[in-house]
N, C-alpha and C. Protein backbone atom coordinates (compact mmCIF):
# COMPACT_ATOMS: atom_id res chain seq x y z
N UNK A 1 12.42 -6.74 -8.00
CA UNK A 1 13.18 -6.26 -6.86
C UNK A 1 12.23 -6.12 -5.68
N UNK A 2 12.28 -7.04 -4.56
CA UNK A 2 12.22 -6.84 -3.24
C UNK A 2 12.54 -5.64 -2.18
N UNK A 3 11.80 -4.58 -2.20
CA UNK A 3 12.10 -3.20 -1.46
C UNK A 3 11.88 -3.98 0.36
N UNK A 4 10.98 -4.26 0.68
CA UNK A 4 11.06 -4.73 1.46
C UNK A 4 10.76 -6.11 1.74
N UNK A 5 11.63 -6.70 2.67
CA UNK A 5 11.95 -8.47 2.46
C UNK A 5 11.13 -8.82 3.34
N UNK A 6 10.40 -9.55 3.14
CA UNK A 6 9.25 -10.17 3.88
C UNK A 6 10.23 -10.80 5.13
N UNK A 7 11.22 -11.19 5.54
CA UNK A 7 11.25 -11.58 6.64
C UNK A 7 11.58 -10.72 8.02
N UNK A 8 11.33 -9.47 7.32
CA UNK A 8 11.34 -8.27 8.52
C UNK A 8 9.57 -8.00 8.89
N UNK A 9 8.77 -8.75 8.68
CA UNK A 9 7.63 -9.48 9.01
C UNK A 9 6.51 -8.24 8.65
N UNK A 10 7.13 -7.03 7.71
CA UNK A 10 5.83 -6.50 7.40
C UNK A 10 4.68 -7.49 6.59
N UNK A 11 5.21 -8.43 5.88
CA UNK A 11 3.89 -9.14 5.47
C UNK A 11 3.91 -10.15 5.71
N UNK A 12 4.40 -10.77 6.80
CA UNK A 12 3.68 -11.26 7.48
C UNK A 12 2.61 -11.26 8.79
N UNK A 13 2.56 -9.94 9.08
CA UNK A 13 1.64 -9.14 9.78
C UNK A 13 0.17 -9.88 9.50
N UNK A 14 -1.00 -9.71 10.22
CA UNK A 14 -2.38 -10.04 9.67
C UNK A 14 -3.05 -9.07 9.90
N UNK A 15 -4.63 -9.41 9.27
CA UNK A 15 -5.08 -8.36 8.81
C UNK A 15 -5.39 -6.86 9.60
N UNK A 16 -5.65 -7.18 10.58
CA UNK A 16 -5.56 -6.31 11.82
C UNK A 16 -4.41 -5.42 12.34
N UNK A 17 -3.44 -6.07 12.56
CA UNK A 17 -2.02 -5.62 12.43
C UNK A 17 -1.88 -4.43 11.42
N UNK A 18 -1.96 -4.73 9.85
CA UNK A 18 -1.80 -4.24 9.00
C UNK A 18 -2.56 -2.97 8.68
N UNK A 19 -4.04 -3.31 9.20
CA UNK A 19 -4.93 -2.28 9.17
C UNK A 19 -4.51 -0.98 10.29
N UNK A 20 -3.98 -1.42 11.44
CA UNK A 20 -3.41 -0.49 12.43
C UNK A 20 -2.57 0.32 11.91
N UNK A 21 -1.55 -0.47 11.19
CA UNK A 21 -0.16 -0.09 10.33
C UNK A 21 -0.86 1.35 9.55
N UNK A 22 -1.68 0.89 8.87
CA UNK A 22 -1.85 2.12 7.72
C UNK A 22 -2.19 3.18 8.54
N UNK A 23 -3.38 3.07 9.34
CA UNK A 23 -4.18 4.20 10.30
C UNK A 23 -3.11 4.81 10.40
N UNK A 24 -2.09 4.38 11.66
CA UNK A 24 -1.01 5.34 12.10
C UNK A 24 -0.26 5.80 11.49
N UNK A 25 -0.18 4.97 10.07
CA UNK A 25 0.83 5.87 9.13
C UNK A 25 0.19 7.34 8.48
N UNK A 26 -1.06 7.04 8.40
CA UNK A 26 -2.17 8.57 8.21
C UNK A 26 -2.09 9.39 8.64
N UNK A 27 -2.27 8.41 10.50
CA UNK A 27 -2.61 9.89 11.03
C UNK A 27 -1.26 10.96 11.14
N UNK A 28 -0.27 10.08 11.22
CA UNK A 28 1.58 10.73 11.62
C UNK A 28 1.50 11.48 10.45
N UNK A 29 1.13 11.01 9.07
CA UNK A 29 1.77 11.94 7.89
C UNK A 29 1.05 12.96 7.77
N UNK A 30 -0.52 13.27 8.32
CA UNK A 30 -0.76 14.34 8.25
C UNK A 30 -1.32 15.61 9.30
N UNK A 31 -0.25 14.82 10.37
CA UNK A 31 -0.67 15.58 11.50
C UNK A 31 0.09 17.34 11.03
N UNK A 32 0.96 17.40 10.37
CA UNK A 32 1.47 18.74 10.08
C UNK A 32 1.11 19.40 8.78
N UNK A 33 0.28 18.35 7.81
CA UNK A 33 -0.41 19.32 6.75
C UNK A 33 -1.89 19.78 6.40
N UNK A 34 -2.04 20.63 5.75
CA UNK A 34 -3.35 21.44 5.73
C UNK A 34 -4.17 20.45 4.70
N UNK A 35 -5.60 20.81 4.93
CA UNK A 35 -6.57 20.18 4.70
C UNK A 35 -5.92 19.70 2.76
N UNK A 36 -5.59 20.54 2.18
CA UNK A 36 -5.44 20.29 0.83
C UNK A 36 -3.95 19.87 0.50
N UNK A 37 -2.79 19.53 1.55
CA UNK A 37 -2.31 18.85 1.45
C UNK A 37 -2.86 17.45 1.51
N UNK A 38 -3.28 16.71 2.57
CA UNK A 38 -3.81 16.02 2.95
C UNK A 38 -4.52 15.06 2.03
N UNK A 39 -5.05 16.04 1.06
CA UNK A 39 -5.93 15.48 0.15
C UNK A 39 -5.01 14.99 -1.17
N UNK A 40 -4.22 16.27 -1.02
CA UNK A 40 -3.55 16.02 -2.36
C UNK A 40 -2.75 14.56 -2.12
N UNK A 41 -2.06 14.31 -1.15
CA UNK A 41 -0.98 13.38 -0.34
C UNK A 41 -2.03 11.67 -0.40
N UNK A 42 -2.78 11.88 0.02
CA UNK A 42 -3.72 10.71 -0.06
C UNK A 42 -3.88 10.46 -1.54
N UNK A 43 -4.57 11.22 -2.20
CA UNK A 43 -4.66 10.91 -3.38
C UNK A 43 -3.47 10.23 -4.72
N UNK A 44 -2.42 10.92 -3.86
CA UNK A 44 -1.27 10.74 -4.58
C UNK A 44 -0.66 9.22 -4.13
N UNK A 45 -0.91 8.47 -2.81
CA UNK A 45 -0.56 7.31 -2.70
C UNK A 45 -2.25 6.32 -2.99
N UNK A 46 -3.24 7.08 -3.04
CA UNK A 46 -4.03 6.07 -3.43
C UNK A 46 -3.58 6.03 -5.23
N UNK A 47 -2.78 6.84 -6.11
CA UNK A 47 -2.86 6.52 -7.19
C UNK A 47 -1.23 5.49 -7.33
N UNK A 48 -0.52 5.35 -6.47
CA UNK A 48 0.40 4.69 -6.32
C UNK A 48 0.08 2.92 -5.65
N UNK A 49 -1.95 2.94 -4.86
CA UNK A 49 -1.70 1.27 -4.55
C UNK A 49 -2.68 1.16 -5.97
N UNK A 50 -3.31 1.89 -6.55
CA UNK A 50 -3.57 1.57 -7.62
C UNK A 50 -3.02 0.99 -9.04
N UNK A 51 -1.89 1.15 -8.78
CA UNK A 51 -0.73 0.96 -9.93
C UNK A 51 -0.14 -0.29 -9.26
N UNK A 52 0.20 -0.46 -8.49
CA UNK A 52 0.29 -1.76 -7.90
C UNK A 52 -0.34 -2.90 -8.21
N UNK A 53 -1.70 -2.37 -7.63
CA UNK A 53 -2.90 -3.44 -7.85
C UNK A 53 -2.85 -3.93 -9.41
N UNK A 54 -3.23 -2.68 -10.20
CA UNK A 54 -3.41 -3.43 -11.65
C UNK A 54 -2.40 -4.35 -12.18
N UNK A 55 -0.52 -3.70 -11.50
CA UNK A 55 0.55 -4.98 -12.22
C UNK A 55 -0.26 -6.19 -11.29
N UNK A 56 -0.11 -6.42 -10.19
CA UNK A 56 -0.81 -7.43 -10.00
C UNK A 56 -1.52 -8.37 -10.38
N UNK A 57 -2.63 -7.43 -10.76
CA UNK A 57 -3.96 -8.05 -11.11
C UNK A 57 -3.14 -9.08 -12.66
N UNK A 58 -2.38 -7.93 -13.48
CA UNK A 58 -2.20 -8.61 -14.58
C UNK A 58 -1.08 -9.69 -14.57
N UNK A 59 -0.22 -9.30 -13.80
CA UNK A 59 0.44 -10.63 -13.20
C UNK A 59 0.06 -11.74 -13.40
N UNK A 60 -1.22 -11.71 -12.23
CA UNK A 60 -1.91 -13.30 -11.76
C UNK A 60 -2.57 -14.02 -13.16
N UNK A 61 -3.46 -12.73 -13.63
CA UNK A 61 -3.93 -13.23 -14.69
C UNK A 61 -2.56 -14.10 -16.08
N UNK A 62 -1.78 -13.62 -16.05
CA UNK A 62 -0.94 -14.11 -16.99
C UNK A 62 -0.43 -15.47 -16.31
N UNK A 63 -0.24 -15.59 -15.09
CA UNK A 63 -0.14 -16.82 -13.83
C UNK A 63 -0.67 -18.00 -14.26
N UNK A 64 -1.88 -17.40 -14.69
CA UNK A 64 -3.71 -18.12 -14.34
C UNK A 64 -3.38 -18.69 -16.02
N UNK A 65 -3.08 -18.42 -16.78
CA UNK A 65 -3.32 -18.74 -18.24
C UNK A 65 -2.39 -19.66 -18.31
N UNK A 66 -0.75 -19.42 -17.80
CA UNK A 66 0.19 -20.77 -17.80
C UNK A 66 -0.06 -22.02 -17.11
N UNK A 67 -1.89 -22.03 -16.44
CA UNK A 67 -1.25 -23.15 -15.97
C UNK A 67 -2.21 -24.03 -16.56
């Protein structure tokens, strides 16, 4: 399932673009919480691109073996 459809051009953005994207999404989400929100909140979506990454990773690899 497609949450968001690439032709509303978030990925097709480049790398720069994208890198802007995140900054401002940082700084907006934690302009109203305290230092240990902040931390907790980060941590909690760095363990969410982490989970990403690994289906990924194992994805490709299973990709990589069919061909």
């Amino acid at each position: 399932m497609n949450y968001i459809d690439s032709k509303c051009g978030f990925f097709s953005a480049g790398g720069n673009e994208f890198a802007l994207l995140s900054s401002l999404i940082g700084i907006v989400l934690t302009k109203d919480l305290t230092i240990d929100e902040q931390n907790s909140l980060g941590n909690f979506l760095v363990g969410i691109g982490q989970t990403m990454m690994t289906a990924a990773a194992q994805n490709q690899v299973i990709i990589d073996e069919q061909r």
